[in-house]
Protein backbone atom coordinates (compact mmCIF):
# COMPACT_ATOMS: atom_id res chain seq x y z
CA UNK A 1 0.00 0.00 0.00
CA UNK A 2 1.45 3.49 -0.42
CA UNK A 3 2.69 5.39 2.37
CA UNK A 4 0.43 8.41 2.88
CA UNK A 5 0.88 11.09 4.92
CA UNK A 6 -0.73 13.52 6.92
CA UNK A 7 -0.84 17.14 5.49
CA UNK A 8 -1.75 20.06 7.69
CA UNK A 9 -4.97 21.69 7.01
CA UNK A 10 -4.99 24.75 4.81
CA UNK A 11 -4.98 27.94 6.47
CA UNK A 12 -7.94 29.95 6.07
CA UNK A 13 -6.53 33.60 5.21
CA UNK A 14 -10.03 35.20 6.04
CA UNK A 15 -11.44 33.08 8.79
CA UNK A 16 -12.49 34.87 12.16
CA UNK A 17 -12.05 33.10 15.63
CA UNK A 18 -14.41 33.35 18.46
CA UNK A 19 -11.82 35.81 19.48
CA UNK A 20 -11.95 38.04 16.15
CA UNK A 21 -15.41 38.35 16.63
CA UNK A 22 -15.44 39.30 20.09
CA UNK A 23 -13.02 41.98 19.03
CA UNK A 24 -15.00 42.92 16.71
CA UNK A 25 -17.72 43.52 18.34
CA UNK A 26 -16.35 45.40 20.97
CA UNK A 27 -14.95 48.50 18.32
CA UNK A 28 -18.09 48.37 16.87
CA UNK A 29 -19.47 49.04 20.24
CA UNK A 30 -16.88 51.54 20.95
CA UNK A 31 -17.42 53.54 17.65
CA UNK A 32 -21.41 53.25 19.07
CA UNK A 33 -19.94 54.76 22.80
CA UNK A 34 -18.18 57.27 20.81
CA UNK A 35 -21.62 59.06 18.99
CA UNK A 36 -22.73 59.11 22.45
CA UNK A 37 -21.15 63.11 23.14
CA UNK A 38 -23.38 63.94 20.83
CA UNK A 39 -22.28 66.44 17.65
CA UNK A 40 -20.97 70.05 17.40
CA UNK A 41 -22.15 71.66 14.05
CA UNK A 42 -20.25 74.81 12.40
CA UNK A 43 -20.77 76.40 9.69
CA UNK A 44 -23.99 76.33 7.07
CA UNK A 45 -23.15 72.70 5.56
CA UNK A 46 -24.47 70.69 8.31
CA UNK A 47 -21.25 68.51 8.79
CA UNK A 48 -21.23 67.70 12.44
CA UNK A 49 -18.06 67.34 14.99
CA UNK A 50 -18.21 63.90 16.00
CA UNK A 51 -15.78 61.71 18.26
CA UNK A 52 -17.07 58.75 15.65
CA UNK A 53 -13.85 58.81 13.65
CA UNK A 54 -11.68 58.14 16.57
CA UNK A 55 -13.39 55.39 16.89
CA UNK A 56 -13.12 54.42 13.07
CA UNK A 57 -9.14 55.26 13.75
CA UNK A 58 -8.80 52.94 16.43
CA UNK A 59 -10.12 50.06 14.72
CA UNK A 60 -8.79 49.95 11.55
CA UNK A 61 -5.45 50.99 13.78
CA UNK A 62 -5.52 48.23 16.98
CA UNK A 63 -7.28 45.58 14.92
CA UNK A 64 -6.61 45.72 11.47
CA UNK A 65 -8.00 45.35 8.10
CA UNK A 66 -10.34 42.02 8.79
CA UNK A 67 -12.00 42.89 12.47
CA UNK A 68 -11.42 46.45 12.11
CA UNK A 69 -13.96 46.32 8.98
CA UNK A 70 -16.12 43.89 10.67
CA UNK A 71 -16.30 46.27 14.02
CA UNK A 72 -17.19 49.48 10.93
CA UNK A 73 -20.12 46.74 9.14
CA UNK A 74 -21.39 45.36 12.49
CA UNK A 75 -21.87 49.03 13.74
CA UNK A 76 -23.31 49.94 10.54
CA UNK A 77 -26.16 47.41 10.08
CA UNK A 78 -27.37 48.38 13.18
CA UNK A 79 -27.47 51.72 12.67
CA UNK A 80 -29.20 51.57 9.34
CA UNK A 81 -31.42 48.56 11.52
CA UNK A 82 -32.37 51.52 13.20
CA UNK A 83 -30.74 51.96 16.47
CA UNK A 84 -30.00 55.78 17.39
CA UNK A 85 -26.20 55.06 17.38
CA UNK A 86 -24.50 57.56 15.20
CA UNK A 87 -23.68 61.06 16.91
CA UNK A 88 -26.07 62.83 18.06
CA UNK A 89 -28.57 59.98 18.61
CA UNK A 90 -29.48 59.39 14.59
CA UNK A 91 -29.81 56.29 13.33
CA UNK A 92 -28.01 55.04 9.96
CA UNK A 93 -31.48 55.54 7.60
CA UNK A 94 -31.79 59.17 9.06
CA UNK A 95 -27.93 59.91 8.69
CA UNK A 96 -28.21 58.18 4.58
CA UNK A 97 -30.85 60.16 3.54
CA UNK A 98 -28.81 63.96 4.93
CA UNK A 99 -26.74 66.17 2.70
CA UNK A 100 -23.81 64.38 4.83
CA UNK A 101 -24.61 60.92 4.08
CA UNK A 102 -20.89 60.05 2.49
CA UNK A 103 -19.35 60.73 5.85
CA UNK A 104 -21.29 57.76 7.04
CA UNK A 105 -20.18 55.64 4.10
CA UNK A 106 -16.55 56.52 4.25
CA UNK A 107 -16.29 55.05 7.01
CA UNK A 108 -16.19 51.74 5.81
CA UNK A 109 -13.31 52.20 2.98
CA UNK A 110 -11.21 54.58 5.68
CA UNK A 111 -11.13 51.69 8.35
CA UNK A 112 -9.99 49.41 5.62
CA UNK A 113 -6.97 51.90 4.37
CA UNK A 114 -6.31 52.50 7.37
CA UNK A 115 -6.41 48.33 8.56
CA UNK A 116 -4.23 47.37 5.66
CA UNK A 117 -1.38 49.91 6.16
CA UNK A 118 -1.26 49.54 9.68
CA UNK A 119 -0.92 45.61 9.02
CA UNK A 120 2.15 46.60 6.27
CA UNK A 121 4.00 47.82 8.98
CA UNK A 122 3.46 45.29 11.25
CA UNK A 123 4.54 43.37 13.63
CA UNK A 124 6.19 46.73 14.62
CA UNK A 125 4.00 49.52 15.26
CA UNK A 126 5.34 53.15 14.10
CA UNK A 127 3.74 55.89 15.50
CA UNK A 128 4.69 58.44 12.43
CA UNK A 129 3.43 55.91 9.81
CA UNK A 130 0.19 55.23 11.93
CA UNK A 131 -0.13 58.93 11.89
CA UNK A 132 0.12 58.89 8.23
CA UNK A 133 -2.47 55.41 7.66
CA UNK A 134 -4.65 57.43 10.16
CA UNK A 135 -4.75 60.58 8.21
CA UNK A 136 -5.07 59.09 4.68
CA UNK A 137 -7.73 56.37 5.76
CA UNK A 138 -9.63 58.52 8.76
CA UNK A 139 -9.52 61.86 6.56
CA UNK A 140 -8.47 61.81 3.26
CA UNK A 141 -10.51 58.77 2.37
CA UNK A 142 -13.77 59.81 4.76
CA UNK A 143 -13.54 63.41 3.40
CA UNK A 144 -13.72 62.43 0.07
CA UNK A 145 -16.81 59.81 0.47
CA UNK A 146 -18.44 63.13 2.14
CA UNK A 147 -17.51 65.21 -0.56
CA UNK A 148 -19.43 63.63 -2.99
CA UNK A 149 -22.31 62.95 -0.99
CA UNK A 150 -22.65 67.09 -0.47
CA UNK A 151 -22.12 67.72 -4.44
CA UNK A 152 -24.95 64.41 -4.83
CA UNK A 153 -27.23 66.17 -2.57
CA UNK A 154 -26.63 69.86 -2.34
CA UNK A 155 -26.14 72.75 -4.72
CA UNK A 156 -23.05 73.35 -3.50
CA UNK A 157 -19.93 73.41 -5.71
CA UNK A 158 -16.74 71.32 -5.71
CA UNK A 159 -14.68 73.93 -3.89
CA UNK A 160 -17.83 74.77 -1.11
CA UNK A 161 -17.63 71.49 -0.67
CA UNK A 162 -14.23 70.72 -0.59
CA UNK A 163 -13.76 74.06 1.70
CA UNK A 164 -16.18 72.65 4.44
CA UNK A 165 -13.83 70.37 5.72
CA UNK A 166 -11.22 72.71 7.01
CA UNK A 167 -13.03 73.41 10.08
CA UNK A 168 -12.68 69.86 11.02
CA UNK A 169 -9.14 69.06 10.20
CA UNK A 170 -7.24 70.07 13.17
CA UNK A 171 -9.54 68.06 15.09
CA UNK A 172 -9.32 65.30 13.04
CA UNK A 173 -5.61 65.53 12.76
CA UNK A 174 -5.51 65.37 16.64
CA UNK A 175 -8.12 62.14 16.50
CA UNK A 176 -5.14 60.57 14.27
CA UNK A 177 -1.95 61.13 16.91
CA UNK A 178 -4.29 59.87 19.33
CA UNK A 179 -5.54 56.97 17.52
CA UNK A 180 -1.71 56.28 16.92
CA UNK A 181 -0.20 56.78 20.44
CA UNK A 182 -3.14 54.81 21.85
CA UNK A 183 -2.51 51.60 18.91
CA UNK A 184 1.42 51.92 19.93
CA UNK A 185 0.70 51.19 23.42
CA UNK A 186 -1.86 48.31 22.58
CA UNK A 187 0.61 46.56 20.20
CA UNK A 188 3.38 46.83 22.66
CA UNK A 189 1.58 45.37 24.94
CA UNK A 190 -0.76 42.77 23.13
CA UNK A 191 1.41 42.09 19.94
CA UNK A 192 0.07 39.59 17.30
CA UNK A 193 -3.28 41.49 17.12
CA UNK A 194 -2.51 42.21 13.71
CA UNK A 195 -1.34 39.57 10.83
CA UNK A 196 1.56 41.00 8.94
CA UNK A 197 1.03 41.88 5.48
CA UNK A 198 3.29 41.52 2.90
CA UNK A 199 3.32 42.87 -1.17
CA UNK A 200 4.76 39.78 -3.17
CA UNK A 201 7.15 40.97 -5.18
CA UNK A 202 7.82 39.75 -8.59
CA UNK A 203 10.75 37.77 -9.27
């Protein structure tokens, strides 16, 4: 008979322990805790000051691309199920169908920037380049999503649009160092929360 032997089972890149889920649930509660301050609005466009991002921030930054965008959808079904979560007590529906819906949607594309360069640094945490992921996923990417949703459902032009945002983005900025210093700490002392990811390169 032919020798056989016994090959390990394949690895699952995208499977999610008991653990990842908890983990995951816990952001998405902690984006949730984050709405609860309620909102600061300035200016005529309606964009409110939320702590929301932060939260956003954190997860893409402390649990990466995977949980970090399952924390963002779990929070998000149930605000569009209906639950008052969002700043300033609104629920999902209510914040989709305002001039500042894209905010709400950008979320979900800046956690996942923001996941997947934080795990290409990994498994060492650098507070400058988690400053940087945290800008470009947590702002760049969120601001644009809102962008569009003013043009889609104001009158407002590209530039009012695009000049609405710069009330926000020294707060913001400081939501990003703190979002950093706070993932720096984590990873130093829970390490492994993150897979590595590494760009194959071509031979």
């Amino acid at each position: 008979m032919p020798e056989t032997t016994d090959a390990p089972p394949p690895t699952r890149r995208f499977s999610l322990s008991v653990t990842d889920l908890t983990q995951a649930a816990v952001f998405a509660a902690l984006i949730a805790a984050l709405g609860l301050p309620g909102t600061i609005t300035i200016g005529s466009s309606g964009v409110p000051i939320t702590l929301q991002t932060l939260g956003v921030m954190l997860a893409g930054a402390v649990i990466g691309p995977r949980k970090g965008t399952l924390a963002v959808i779990i929070f998000s079904i149930l605000a569009i199920a209906g639950l008052p979560i969002l700043a300033g007590g609104r629920s999902g529906l209510v914040a989709l169908s305002s001039p500042t819906a894209g905010f709400f949607v950008g979320f979900l594309p800046g956690v996942i920037v923001i996941g997947l360069l934080t795990a290409l640094m990994m498994p060492r945490y650098r507070i400058l380049w988690g400053i940087a992921a945290n800008i470009l996923g947590g702002m760049v990417v969120i601001y644009a999503c809102g962008i569009i949703g003013l043009l889609l459902r104001t009158d407002l032009s590209l530039w009012a649009a695009i000049s609405t945002n710069g009330t926000y983005i020294p707060g913001d900025i400081a939501k990003a160092v703190i979002a950093a210093l706070v993932a720096a700490q984590v990873h130093r002392a829970y390490p492994g929360l993150i897979t590595p990811l590494r760009l194959r390169r071509g031979r």
